[in-house]
PDB file of N, CA and C in Angstrom:
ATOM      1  N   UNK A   1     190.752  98.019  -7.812  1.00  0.00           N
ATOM      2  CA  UNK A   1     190.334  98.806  -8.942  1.00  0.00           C
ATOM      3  C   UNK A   1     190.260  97.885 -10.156  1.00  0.00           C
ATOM      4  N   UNK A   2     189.183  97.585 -10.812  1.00  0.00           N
ATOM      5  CA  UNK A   2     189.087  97.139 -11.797  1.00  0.00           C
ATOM      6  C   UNK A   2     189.478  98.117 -13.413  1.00  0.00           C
ATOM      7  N   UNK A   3     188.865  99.263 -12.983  1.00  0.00           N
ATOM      8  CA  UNK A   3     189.247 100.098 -14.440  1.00  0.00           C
ATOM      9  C   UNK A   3     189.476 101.448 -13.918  1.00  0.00           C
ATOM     10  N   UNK A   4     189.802 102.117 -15.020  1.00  0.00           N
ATOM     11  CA  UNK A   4     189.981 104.064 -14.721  1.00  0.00           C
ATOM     12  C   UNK A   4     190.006 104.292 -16.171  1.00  0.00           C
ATOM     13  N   UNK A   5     188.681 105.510 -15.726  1.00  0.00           N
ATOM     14  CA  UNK A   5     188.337 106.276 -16.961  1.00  0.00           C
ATOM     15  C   UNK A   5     188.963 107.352 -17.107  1.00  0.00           C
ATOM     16  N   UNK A   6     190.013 107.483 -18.065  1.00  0.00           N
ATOM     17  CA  UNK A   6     190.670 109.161 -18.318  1.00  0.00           C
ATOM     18  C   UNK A   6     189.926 109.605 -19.329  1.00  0.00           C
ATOM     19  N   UNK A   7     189.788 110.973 -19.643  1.00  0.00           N
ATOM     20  CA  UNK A   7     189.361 111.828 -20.717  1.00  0.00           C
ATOM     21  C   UNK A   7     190.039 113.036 -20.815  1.00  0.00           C
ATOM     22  N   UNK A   8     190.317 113.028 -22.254  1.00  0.00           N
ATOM     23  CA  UNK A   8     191.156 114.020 -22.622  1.00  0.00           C
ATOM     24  C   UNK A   8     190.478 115.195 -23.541  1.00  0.00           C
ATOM     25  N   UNK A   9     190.414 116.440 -23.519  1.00  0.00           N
ATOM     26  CA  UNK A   9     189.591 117.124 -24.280  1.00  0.00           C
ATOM     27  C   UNK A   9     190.372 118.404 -24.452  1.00  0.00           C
ATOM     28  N   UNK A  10     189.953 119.376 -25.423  1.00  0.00           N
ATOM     29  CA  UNK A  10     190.649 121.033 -25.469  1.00  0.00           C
ATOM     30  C   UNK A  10     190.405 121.836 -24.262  1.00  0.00           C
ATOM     31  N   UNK A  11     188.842 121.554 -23.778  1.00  0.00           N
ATOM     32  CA  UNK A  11     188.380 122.707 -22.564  1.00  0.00           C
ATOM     33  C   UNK A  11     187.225 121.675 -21.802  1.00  0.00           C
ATOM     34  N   UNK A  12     187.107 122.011 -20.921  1.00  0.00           N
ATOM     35  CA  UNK A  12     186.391 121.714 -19.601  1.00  0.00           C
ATOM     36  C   UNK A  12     185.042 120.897 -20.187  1.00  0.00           C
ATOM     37  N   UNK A  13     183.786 121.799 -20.458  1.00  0.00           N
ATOM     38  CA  UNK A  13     182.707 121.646 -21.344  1.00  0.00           C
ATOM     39  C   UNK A  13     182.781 120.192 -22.151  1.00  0.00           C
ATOM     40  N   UNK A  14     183.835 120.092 -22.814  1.00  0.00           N
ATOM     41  CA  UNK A  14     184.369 118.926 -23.831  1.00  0.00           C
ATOM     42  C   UNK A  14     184.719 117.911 -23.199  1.00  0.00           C
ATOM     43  N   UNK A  15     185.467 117.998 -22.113  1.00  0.00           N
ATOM     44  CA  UNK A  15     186.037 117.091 -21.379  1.00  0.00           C
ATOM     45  C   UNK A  15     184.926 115.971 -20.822  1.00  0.00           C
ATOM     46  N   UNK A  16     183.908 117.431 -20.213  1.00  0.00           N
ATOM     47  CA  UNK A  16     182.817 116.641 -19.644  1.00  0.00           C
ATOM     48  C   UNK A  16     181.955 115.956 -20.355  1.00  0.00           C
ATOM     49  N   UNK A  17     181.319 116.158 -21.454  1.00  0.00           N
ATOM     50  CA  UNK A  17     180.761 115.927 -22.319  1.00  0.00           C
ATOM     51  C   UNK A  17     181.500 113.938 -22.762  1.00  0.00           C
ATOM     52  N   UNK A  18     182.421 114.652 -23.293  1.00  0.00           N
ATOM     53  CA  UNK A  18     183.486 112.920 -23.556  1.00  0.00           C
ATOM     54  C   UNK A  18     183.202 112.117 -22.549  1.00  0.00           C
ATOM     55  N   UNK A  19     183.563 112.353 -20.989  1.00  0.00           N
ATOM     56  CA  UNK A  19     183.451 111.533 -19.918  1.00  0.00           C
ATOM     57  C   UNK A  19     182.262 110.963 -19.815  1.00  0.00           C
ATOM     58  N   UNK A  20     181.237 111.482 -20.034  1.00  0.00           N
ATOM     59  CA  UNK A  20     179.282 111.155 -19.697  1.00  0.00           C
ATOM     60  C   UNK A  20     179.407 109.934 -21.195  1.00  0.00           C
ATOM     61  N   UNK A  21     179.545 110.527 -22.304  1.00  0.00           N
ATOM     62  CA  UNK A  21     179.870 109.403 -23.191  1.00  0.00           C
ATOM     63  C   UNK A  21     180.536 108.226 -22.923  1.00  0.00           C
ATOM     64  N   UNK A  22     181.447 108.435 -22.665  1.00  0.00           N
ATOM     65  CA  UNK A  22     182.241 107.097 -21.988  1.00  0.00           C
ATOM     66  C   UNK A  22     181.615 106.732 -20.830  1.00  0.00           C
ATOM     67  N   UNK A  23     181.737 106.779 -20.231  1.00  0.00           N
ATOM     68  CA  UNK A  23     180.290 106.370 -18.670  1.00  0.00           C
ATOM     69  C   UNK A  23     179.271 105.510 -19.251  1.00  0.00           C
ATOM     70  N   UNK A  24     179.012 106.312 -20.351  1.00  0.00           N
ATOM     71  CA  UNK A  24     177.249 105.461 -20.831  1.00  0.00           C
ATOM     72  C   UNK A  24     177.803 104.145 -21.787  1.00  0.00           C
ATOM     73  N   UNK A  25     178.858 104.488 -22.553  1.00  0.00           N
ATOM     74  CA  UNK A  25     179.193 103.392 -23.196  1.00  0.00           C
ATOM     75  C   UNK A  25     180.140 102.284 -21.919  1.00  0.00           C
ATOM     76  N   UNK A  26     180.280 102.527 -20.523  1.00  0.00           N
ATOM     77  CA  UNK A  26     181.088 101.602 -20.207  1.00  0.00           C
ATOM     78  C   UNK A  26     180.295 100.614 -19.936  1.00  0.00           C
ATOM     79  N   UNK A  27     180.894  99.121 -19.443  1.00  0.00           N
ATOM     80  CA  UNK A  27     180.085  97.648 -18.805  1.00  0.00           C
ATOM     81  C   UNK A  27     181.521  97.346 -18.668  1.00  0.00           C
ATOM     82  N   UNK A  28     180.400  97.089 -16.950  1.00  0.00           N
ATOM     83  CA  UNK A  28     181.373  96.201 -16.290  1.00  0.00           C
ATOM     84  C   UNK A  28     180.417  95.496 -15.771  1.00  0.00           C
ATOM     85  N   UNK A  29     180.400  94.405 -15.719  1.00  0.00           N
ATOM     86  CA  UNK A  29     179.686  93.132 -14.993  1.00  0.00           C
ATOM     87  C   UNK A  29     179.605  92.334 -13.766  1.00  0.00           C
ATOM     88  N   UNK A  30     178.974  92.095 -13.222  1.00  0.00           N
ATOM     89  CA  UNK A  30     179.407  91.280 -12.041  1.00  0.00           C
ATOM     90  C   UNK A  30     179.720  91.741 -10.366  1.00  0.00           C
ATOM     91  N   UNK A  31     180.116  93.062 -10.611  1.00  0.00           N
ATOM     92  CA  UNK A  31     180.161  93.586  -9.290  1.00  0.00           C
ATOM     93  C   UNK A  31     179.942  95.191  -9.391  1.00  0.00           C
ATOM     94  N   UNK A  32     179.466  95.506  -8.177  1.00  0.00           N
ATOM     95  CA  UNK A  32     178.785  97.042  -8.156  1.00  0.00           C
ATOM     96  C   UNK A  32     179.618  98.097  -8.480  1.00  0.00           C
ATOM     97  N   UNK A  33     180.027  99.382  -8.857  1.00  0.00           N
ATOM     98  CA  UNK A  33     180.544 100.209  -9.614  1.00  0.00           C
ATOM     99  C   UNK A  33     180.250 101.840  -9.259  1.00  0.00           C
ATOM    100  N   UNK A  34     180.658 102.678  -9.316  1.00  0.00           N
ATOM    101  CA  UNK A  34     180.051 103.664  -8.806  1.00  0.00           C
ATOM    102  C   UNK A  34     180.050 104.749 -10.156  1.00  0.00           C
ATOM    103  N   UNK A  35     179.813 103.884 -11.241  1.00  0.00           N
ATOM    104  CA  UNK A  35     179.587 104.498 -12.664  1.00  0.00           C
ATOM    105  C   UNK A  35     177.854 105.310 -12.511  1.00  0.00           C
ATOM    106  N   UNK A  36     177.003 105.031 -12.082  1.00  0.00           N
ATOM    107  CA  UNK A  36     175.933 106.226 -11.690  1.00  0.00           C
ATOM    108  C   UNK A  36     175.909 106.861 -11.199  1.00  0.00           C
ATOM    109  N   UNK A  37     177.237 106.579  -9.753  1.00  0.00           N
ATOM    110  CA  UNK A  37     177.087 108.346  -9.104  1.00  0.00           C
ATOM    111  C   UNK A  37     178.386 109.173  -9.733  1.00  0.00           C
ATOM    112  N   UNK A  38     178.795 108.726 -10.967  1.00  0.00           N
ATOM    113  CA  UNK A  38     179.960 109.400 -11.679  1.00  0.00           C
ATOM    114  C   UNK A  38     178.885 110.100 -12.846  1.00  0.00           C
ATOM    115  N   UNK A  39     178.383 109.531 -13.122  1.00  0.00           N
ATOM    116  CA  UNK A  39     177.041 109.936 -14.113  1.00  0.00           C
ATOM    117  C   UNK A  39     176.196 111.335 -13.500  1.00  0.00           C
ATOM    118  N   UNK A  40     175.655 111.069 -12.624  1.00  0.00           N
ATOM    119  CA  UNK A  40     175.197 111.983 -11.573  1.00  0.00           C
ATOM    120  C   UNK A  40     176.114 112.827 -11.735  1.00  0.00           C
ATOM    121  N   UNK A  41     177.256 113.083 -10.862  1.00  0.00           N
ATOM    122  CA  UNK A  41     178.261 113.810 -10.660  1.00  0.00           C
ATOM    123  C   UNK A  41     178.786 114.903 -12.398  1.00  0.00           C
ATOM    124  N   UNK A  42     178.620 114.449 -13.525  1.00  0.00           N
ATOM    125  CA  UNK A  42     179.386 115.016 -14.664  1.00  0.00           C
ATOM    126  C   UNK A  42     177.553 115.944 -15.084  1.00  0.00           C
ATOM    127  N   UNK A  43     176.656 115.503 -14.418  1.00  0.00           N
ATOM    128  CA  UNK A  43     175.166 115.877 -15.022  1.00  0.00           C
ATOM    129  C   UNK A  43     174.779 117.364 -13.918  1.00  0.00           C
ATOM    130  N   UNK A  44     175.919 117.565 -12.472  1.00  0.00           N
ATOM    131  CA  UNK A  44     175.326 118.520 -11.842  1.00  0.00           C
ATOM    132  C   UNK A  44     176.011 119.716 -12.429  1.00  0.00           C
ATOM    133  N   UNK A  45     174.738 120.909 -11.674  1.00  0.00           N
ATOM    134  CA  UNK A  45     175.369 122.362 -12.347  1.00  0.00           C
ATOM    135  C   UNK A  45     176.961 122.626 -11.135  1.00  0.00           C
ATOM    136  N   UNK A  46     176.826 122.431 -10.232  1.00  0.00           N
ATOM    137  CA  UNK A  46     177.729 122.680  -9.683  1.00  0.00           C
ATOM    138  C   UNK A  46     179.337 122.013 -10.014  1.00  0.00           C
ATOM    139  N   UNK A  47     179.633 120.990 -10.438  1.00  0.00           N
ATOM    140  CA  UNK A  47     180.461 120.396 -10.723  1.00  0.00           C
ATOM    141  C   UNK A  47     180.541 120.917 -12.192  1.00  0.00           C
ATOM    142  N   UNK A  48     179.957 120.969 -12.883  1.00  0.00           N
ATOM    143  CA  UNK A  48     180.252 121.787 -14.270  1.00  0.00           C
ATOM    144  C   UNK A  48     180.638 123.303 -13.939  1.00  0.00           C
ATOM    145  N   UNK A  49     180.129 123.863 -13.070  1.00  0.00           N
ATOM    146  CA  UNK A  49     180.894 125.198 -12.914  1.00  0.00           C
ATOM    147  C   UNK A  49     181.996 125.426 -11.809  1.00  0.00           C
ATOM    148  N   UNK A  50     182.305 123.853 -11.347  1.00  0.00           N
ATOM    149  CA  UNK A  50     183.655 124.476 -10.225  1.00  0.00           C
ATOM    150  C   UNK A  50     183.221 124.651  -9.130  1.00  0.00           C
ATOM    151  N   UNK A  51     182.083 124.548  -8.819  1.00  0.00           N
ATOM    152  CA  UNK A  51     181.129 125.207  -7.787  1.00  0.00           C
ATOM    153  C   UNK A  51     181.062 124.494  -6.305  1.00  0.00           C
ATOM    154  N   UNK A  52     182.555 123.618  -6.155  1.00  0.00           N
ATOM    155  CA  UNK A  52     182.436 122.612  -4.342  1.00  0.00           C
ATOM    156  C   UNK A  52     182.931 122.722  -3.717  1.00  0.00           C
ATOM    157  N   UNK A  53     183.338 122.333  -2.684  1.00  0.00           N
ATOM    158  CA  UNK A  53     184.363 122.281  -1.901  1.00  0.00           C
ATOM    159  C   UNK A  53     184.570 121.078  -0.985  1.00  0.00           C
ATOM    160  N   UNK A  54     185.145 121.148  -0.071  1.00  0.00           N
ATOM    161  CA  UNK A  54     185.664 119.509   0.557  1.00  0.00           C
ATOM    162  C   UNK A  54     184.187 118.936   1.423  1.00  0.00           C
ATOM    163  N   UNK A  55     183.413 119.512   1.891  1.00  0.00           N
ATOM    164  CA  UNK A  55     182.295 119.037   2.137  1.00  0.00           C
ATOM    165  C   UNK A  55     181.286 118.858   0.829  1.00  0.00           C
ATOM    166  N   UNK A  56     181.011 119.315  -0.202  1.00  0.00           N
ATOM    167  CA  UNK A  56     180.303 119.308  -0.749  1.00  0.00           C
ATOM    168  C   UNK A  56     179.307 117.714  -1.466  1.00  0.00           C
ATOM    169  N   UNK A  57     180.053 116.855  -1.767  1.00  0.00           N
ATOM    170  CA  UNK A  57     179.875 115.700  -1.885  1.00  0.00           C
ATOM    171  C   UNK A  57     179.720 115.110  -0.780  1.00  0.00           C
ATOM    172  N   UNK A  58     179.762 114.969   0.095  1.00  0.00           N
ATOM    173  CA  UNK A  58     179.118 115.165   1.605  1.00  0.00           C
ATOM    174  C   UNK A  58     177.847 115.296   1.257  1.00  0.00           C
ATOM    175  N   UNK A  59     177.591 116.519   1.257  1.00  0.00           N
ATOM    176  CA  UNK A  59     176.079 117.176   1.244  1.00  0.00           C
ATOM    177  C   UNK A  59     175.158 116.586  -0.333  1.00  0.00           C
ATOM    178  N   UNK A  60     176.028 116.318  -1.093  1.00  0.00           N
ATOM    179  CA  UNK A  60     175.404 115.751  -2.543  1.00  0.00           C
ATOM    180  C   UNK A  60     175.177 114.173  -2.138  1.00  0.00           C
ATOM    181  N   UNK A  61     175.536 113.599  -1.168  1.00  0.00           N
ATOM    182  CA  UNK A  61     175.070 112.056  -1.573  1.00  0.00           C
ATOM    183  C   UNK A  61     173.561 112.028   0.063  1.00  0.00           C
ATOM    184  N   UNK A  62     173.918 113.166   0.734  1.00  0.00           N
ATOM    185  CA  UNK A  62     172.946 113.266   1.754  1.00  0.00           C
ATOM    186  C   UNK A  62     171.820 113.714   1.323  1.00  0.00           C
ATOM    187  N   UNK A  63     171.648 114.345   0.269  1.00  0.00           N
ATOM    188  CA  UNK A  63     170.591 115.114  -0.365  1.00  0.00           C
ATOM    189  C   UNK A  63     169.797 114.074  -1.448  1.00  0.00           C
ATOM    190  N   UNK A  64     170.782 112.634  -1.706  1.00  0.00           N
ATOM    191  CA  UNK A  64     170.345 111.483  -2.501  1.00  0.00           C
ATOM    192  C   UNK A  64     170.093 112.116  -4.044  1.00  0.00           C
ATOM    193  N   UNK A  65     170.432 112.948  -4.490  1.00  0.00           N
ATOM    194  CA  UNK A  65     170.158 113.640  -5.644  1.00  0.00           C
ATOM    195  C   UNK A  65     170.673 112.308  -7.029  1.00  0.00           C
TER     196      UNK A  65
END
């Protein structure tokens, strides 16, 4: 592990919002990162509404979205 992004916010909405900010402002250099499919991930409707379950990301990286 090179880094870990925490975000702290009042409510959910906020939280997410902060995290996509931080995402866009991060750099890291030199080796691959999985900061776009974290990007991806804070941008779907389902993950903003709670909406997965233990397969679901499964089915989100099969779908290449």
């Amino acid at each position: 592990m090179i880094a870990k992004l925490i975000v702290h916010a009042p409510n959910r909405p906020a939280c997410i919002m902060r995290a996509a900010r931080a995402l866009d402002e991060f750099v890291i250099e030199g080796v691959k990162t999985t900061i776009p499919l974290q990007q991806k991930l804070l941008k779907n409707k389902d993950v903003k509404q709670l909406n997965f379950d233990n397969k679901w990301l499964e089915e989100f990286l099969k779908k290449g979205e």
